[in-house]
Protein backbone atom coordinates (compact mmCIF):
# COMPACT_ATOMS: atom_id res chain seq x y z
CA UNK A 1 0.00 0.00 0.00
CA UNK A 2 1.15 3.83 -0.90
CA UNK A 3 2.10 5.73 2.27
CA UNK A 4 -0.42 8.39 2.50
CA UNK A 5 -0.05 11.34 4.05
CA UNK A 6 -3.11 13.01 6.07
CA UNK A 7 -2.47 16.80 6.92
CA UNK A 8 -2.55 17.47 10.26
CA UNK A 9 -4.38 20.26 12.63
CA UNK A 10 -3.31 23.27 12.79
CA UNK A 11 -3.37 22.62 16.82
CA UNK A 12 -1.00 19.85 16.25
CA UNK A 13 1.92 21.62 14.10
CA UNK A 14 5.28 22.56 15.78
CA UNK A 15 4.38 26.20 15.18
CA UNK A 16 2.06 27.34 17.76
CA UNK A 17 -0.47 29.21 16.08
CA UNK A 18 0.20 28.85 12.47
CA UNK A 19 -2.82 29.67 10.60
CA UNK A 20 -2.88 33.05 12.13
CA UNK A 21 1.10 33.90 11.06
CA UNK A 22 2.12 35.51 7.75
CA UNK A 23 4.56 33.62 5.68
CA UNK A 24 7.20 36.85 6.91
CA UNK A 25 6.91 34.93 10.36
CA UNK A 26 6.79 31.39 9.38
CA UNK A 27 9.91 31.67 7.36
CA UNK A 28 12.09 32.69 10.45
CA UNK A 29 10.78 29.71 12.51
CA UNK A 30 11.03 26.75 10.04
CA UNK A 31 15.02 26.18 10.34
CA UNK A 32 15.03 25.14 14.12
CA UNK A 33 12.27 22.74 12.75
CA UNK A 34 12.59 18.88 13.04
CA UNK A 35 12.27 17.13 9.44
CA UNK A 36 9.52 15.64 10.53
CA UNK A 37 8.11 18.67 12.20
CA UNK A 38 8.61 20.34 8.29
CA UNK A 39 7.16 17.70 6.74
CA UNK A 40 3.91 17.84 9.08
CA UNK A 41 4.01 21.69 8.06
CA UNK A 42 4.86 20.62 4.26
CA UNK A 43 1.99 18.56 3.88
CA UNK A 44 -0.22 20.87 5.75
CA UNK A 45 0.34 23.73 4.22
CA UNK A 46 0.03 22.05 0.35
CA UNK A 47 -3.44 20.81 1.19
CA UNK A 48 -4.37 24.05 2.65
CA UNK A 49 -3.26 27.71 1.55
CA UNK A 50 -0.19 26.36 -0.40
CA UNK A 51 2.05 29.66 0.25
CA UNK A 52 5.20 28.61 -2.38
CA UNK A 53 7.43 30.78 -0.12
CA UNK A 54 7.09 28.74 2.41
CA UNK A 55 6.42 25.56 0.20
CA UNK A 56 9.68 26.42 -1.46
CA UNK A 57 11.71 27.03 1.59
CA UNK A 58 10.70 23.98 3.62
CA UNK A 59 11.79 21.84 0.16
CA UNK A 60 15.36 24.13 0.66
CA UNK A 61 15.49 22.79 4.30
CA UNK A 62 14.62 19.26 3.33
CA UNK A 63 17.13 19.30 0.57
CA UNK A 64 20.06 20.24 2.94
């Protein structure tokens, strides 16, 4: 079976209130992030508002 990803709740993501920050204050906070903590946020954030700045940056981050 294909590993499927569910997005999580907002409640749940490593970034305390999450949906109410603007990418400007995501950004900052992403790099002290887990990888799994920026994949939660990742997949999250694709099936919701899908910012690409923050897309893009967590993909940066993941890359190395």
């Amino acid at each position: 079976m294909a590993d499927i990803r569910v997005p999580a709740e907002a409640g749940s993501l490593a970034i305390p209130g999450y949906d109410a920050l603007a990418a400007s204050q995501v950004m900052p906070r992403l790099e002290s992030l887990t990888p799994e903590d920026l994949e939660q946020i990742r997949t999250y954030e694709a099936a919701g508002r899908g910012r690409r700045t923050i897309l893009s940056r967590i993909a940066q981050l993941q890359a190395g």
